[in-house]
Protein backbone atom coordinates (compact mmCIF):
# COMPACT_ATOMS: atom_id res chain seq x y z
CA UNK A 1 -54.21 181.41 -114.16
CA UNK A 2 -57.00 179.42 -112.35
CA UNK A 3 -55.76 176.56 -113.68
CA UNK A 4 -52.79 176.63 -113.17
CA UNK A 5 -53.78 177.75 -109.34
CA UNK A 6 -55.99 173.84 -109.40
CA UNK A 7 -52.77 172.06 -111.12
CA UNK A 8 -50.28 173.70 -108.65
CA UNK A 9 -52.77 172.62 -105.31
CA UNK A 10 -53.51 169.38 -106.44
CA UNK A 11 -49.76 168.57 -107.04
CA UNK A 12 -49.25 169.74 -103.54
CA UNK A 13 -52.10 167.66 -101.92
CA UNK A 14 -50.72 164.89 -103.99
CA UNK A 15 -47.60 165.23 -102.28
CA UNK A 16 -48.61 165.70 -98.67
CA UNK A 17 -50.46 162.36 -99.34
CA UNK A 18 -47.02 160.65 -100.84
CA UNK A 19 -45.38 162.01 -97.66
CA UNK A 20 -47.91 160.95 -95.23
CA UNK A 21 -47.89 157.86 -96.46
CA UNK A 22 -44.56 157.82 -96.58
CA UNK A 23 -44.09 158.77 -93.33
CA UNK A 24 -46.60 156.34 -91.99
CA UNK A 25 -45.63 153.33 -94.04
CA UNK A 26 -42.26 153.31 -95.63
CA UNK A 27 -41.19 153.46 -99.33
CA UNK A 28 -42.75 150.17 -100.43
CA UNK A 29 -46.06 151.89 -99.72
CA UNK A 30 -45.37 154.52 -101.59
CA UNK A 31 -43.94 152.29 -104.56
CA UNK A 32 -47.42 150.32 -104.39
CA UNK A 33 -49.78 153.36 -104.77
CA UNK A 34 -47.30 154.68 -107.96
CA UNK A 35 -47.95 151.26 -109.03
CA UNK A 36 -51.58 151.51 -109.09
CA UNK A 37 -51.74 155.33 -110.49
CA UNK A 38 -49.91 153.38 -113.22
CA UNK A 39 -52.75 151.48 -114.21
CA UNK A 40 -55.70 154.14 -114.36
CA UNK A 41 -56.76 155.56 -117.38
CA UNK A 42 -56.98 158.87 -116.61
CA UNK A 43 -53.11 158.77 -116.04
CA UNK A 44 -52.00 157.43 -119.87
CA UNK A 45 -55.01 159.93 -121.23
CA UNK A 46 -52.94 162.61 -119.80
CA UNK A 47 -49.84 161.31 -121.22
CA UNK A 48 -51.14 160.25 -124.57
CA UNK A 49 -52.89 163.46 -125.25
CA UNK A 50 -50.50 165.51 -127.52
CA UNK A 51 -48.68 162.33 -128.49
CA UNK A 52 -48.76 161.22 -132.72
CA UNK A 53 -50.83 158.50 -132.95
CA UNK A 54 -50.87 158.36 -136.29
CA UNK A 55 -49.48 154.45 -136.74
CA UNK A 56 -49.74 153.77 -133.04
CA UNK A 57 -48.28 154.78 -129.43
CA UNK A 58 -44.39 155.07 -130.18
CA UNK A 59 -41.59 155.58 -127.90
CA UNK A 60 -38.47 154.60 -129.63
CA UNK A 61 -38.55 154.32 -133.24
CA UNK A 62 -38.44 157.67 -134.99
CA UNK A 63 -38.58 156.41 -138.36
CA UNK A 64 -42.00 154.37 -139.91
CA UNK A 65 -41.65 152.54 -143.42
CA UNK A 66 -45.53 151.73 -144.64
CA UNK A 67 -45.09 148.97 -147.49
CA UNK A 68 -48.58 148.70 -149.43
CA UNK A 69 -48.65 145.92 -151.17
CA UNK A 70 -51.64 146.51 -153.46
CA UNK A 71 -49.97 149.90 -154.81
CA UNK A 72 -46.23 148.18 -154.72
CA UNK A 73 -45.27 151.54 -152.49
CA UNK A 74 -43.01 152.18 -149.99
CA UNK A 75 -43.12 155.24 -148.07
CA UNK A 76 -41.21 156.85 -145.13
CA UNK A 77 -42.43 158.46 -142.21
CA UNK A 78 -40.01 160.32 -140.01
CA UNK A 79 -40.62 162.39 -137.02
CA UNK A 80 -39.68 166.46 -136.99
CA UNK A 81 -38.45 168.82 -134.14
CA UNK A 82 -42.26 168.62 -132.88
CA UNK A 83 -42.57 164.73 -132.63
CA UNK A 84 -44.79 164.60 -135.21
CA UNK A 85 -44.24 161.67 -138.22
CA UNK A 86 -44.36 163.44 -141.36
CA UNK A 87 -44.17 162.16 -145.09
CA UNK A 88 -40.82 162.19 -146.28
CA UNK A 89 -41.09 159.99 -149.46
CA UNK A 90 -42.62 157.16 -151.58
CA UNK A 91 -40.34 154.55 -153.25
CA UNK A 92 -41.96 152.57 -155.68
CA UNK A 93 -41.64 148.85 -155.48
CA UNK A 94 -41.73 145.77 -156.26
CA UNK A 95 -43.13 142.55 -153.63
CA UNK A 96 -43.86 139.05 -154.24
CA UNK A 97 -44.93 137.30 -157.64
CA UNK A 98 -48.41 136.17 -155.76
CA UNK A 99 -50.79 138.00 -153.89
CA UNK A 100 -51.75 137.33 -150.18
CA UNK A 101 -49.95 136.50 -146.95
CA UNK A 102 -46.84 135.23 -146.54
CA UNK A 103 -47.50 131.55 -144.88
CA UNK A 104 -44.40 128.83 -145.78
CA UNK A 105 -41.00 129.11 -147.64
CA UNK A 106 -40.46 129.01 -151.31
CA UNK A 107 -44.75 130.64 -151.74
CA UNK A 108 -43.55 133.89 -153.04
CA UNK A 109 -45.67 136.40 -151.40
CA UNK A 110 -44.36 139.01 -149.41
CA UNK A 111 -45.79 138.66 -145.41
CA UNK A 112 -47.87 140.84 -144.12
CA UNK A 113 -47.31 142.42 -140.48
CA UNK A 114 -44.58 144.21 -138.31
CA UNK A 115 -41.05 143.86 -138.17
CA UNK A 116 -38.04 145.02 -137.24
CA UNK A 117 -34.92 145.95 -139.48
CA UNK A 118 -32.43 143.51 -138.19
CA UNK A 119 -29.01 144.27 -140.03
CA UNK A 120 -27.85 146.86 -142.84
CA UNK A 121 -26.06 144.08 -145.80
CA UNK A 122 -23.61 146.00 -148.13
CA UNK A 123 -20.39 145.28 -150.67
CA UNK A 124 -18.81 144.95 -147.70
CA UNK A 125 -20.21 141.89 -146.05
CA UNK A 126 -20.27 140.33 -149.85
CA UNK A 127 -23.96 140.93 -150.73
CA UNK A 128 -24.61 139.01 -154.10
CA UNK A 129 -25.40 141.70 -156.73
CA UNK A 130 -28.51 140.49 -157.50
CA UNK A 131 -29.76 142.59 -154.37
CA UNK A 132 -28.04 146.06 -156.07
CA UNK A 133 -25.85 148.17 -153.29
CA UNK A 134 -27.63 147.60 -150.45
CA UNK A 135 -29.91 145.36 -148.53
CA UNK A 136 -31.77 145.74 -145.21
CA UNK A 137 -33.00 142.12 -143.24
CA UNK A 138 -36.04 142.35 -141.56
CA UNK A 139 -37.08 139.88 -138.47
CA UNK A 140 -39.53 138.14 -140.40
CA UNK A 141 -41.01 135.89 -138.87
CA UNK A 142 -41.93 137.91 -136.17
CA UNK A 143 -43.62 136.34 -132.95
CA UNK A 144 -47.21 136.64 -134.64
CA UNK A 145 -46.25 134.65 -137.88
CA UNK A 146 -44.76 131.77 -135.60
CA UNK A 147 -47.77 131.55 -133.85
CA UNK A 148 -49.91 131.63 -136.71
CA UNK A 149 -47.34 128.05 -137.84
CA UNK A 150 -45.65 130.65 -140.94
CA UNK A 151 -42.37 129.79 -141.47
CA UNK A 152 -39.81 130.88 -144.23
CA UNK A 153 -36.79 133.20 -144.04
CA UNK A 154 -34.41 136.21 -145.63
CA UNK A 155 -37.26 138.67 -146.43
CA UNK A 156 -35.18 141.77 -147.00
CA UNK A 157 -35.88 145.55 -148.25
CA UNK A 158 -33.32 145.53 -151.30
CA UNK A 159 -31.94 146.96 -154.29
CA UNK A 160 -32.00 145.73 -158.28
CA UNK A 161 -29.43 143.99 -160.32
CA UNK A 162 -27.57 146.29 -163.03
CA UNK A 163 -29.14 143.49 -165.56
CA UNK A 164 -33.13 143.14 -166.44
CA UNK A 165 -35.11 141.21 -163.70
CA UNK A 166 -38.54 140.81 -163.11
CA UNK A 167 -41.43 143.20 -162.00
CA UNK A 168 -41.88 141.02 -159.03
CA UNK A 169 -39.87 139.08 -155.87
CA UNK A 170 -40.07 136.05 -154.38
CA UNK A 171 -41.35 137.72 -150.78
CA UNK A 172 -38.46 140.63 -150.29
CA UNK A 173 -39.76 144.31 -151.07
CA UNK A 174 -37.53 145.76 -154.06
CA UNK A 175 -36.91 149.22 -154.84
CA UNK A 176 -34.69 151.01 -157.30
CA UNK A 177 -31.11 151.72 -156.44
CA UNK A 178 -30.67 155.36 -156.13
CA UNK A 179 -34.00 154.81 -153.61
CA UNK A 180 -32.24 152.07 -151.26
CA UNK A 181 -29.11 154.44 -150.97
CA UNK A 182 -31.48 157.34 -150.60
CA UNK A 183 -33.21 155.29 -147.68
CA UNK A 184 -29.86 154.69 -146.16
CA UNK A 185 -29.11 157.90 -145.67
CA UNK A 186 -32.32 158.37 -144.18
CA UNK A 187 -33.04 155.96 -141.59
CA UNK A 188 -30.88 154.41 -138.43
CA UNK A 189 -32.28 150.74 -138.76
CA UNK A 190 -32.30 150.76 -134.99
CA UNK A 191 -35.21 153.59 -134.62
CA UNK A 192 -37.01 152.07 -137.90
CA UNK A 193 -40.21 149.94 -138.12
CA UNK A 194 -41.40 148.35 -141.01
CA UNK A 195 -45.54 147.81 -141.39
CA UNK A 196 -46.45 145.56 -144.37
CA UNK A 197 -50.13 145.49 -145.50
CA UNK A 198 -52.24 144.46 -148.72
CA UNK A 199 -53.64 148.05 -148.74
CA UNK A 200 -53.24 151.28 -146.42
CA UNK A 201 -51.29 151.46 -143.73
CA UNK A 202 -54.14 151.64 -140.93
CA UNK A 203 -53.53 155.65 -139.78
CA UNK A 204 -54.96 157.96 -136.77
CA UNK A 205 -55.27 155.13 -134.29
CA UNK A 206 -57.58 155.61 -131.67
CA UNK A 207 -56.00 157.75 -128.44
CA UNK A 208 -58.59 155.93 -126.38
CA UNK A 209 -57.84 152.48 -127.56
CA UNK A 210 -54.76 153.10 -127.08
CA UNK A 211 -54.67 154.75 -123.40
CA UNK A 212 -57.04 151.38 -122.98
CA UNK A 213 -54.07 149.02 -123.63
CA UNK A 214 -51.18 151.04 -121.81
CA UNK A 215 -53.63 151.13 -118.65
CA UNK A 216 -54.24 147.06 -119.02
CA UNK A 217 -50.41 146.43 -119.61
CA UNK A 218 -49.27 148.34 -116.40
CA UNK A 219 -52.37 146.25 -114.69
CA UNK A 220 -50.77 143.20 -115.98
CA UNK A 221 -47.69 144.53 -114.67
CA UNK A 222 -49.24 145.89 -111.15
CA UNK A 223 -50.49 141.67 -110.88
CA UNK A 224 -46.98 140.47 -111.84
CA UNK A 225 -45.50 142.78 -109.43
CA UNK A 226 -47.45 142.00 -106.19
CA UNK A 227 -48.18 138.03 -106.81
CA UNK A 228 -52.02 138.17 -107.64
CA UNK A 229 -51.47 134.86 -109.97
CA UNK A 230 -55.52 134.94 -110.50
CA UNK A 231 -55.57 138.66 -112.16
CA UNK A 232 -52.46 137.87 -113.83
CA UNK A 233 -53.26 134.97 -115.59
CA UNK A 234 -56.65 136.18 -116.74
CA UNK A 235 -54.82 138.46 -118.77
CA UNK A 236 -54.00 135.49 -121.04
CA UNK A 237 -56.20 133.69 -123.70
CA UNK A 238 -57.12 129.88 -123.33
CA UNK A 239 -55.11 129.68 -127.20
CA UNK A 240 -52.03 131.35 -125.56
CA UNK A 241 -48.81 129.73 -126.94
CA UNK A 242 -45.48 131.28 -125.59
CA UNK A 243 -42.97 131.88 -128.61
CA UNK A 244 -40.84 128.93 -127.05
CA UNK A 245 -44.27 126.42 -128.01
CA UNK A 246 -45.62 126.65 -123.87
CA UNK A 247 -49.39 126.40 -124.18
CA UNK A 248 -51.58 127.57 -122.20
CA UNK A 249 -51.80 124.98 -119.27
CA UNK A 250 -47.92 124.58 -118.96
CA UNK A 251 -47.47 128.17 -118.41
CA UNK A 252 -49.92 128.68 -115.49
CA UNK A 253 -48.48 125.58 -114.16
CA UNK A 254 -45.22 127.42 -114.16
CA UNK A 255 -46.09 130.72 -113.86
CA UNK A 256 -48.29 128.94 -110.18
CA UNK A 257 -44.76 127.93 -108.72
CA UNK A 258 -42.75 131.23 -109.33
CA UNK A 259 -45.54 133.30 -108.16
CA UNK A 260 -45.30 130.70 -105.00
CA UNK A 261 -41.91 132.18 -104.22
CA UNK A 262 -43.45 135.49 -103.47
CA UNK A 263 -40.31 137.38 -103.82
CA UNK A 264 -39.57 141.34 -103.95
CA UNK A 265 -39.44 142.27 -107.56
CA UNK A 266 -38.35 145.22 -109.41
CA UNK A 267 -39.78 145.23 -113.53
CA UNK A 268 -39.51 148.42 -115.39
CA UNK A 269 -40.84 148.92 -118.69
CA UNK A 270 -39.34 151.60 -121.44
CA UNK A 271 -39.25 152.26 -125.01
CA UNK A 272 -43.28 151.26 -125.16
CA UNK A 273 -44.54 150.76 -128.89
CA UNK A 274 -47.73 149.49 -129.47
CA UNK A 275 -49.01 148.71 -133.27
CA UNK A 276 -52.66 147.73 -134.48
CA UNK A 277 -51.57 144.67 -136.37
CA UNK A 278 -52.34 145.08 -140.33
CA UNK A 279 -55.04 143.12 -141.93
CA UNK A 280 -56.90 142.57 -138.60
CA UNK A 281 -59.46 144.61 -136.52
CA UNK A 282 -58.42 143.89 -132.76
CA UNK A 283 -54.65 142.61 -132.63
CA UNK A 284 -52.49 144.80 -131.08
CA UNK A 285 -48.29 144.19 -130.68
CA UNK A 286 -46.67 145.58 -128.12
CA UNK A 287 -43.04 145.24 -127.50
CA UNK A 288 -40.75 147.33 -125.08
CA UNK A 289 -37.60 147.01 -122.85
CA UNK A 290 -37.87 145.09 -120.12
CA UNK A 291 -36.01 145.07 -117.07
CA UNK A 292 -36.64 142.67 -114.15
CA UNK A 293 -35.23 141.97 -111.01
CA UNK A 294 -36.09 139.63 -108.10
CA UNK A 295 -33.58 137.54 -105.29
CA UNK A 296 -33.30 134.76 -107.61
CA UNK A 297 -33.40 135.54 -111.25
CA UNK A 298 -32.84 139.13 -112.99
CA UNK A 299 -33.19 140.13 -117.13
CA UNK A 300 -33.03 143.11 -119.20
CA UNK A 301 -34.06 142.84 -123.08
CA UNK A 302 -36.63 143.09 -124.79
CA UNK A 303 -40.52 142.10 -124.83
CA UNK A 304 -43.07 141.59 -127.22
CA UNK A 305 -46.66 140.34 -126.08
CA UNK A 306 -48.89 139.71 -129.20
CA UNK A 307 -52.58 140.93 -127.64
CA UNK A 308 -56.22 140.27 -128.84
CA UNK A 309 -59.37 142.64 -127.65
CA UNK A 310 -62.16 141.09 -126.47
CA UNK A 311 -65.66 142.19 -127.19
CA UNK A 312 -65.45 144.26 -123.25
CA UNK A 313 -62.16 145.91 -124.97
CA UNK A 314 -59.84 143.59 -122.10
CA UNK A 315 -56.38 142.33 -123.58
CA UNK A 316 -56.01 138.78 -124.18
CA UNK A 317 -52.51 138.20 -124.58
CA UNK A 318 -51.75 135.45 -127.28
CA UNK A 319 -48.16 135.26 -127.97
CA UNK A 320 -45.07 136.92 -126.08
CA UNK A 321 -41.52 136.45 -126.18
């Protein structure tokens, strides 16, 4: 009862401040000081705190595949009535003829890394049998495997041929075909996520790391916003390469004359996921919607910033599209 005695004043001193403010200094005030609560810690603590972090902070996929490479698995993750991912099932599998990361076309490994499942191929848009019933194409390569210089194409989750084949693939991930028609009933490609390792899906990811990184993107955001070009480029590494091949230099060149303008701008973020990236200790991916408006350009889509922690724990974003 106490507590809820300190929530309910606090809330109400909160908003006597809002409307003071308000009152005083008109709604862009107000919209500044949200701004800035937006980039505290305490703030994403509190809104992190009875979230699943099992694979990561997750707003908008509700399904996880985990591809191990080393065990030639595939399970799926999905979340119940109580947003909570639970097992659902392990496919077994088979992945590329040769071990490691996928780097160039034609080196038959499967890549390791995070992608999305792009489009659902069937009888019906005249999939070659060789890939059974059913075949789902992921976005391999993702924004972290161009900047890294890996290339290749067509790495799909598929089925098996009605004829013998090999215990292997030349990159895809192959399961049996009862198991890709048991996976398509299971999943809505649009709220799936595929994580490929060598070994175990990295699990039970840090709430403070995580509450770390939302905090740092909405200061990155809270820079963006209100035209501080200084604190917003020193969110970027010195080996920064925009997906479009922008280095470093170029883009606070550019990023110098459209902060210039000093324009009102509106940019709303939803749909936040954030991912520790398999087979490394401090890169993060973060990708959401993005919508941005200002007097003389406006976008909504989405965003994917490739991140790197420093040894202080401060984002160093490497790659973003």
């Amino acid at each position: 009862m106490k507590l809820l005695l300190l929530i309910f004043i606090s809330l109400n001193i909160f908003a006597s401040d809002i409307l003071t403010s308000y009152r005083i200094n008109g709604i862009e005030q107000i919209e500044k000081e949200m701004d800035i609560e937006l980039t505290k810690r305490e703030y994403w603590d509190r809104v992190i705190t009875g979230k699943d972090t099992t694979f990561g902070y997750i707003e908008s996929y509700s399904n996880v595949l985990a591809c191990d490479k080393s065990k030639s698995t595939l399970h799926l993750y999905s979340l119940d009535e109580n947003q909570t991912f639970n097992f659902r099932k392990t496919y077994d599998a088979f992945t590329g003829k040769l071990k490691g990361d996928k780097v160039k076309e034609g080196d038959l490994k499967t890549p390791v890394g995070i992608y999305q499942i792009t489009q659902k191929l069937s009888k019906e848009t005249k999939l070659d049998p060789f890939y059974g019933p059913l075949a789902f194409v992921t976005s391999y390569p993702n924004i972290y495997d161009s900047y890294r210089g890996k290339n290749g194409s067509g790495i799909w989750i598929h089925g098996l041929p009605s004829q013998d084949r090999d215990e292997f693939t030349r990159g895809c991930i192959a399961i049996n075909n009862s198991s890709i028609e048991c996976l398509d009933r299971n999943i809505d490609i649009e709220k799936t996520v595929l994580i490929i390792d060598e070994k175990n899906i990295k699990q039970n990811i840090s709430k403070k790391i995580l509450s770390s990184l939302l905090s740092q993107l909405y200061s990155w955001r809270y820079s963006w916003i209100y035209d501080d070009i200084k604190g917003y480029l020193s969110f970027y590494s010195p080996e920064f390469v925009r997906n479009d091949g922008m280095n470093i230099d170029e883009f606070k060149r550019y990023k110098t004359r459209v902060f210039k303008k000093v324009e009102k701008k509106t940019i709303i973020f939803n749909d936040i996921n954030i991912f520790p990236y398999p087979n490394t200790s401090n890169i993060y991916q973060i990708n959401f919607k993005e919508f941005y408006k200002s007097d003389t350009f406006k976008f909504t889509g989405d965003k994917t910033l490739v991140v790197e922690l420093d040894e202080h724990n401060k984002i160093r974003i490497l790659t973003e599209k």
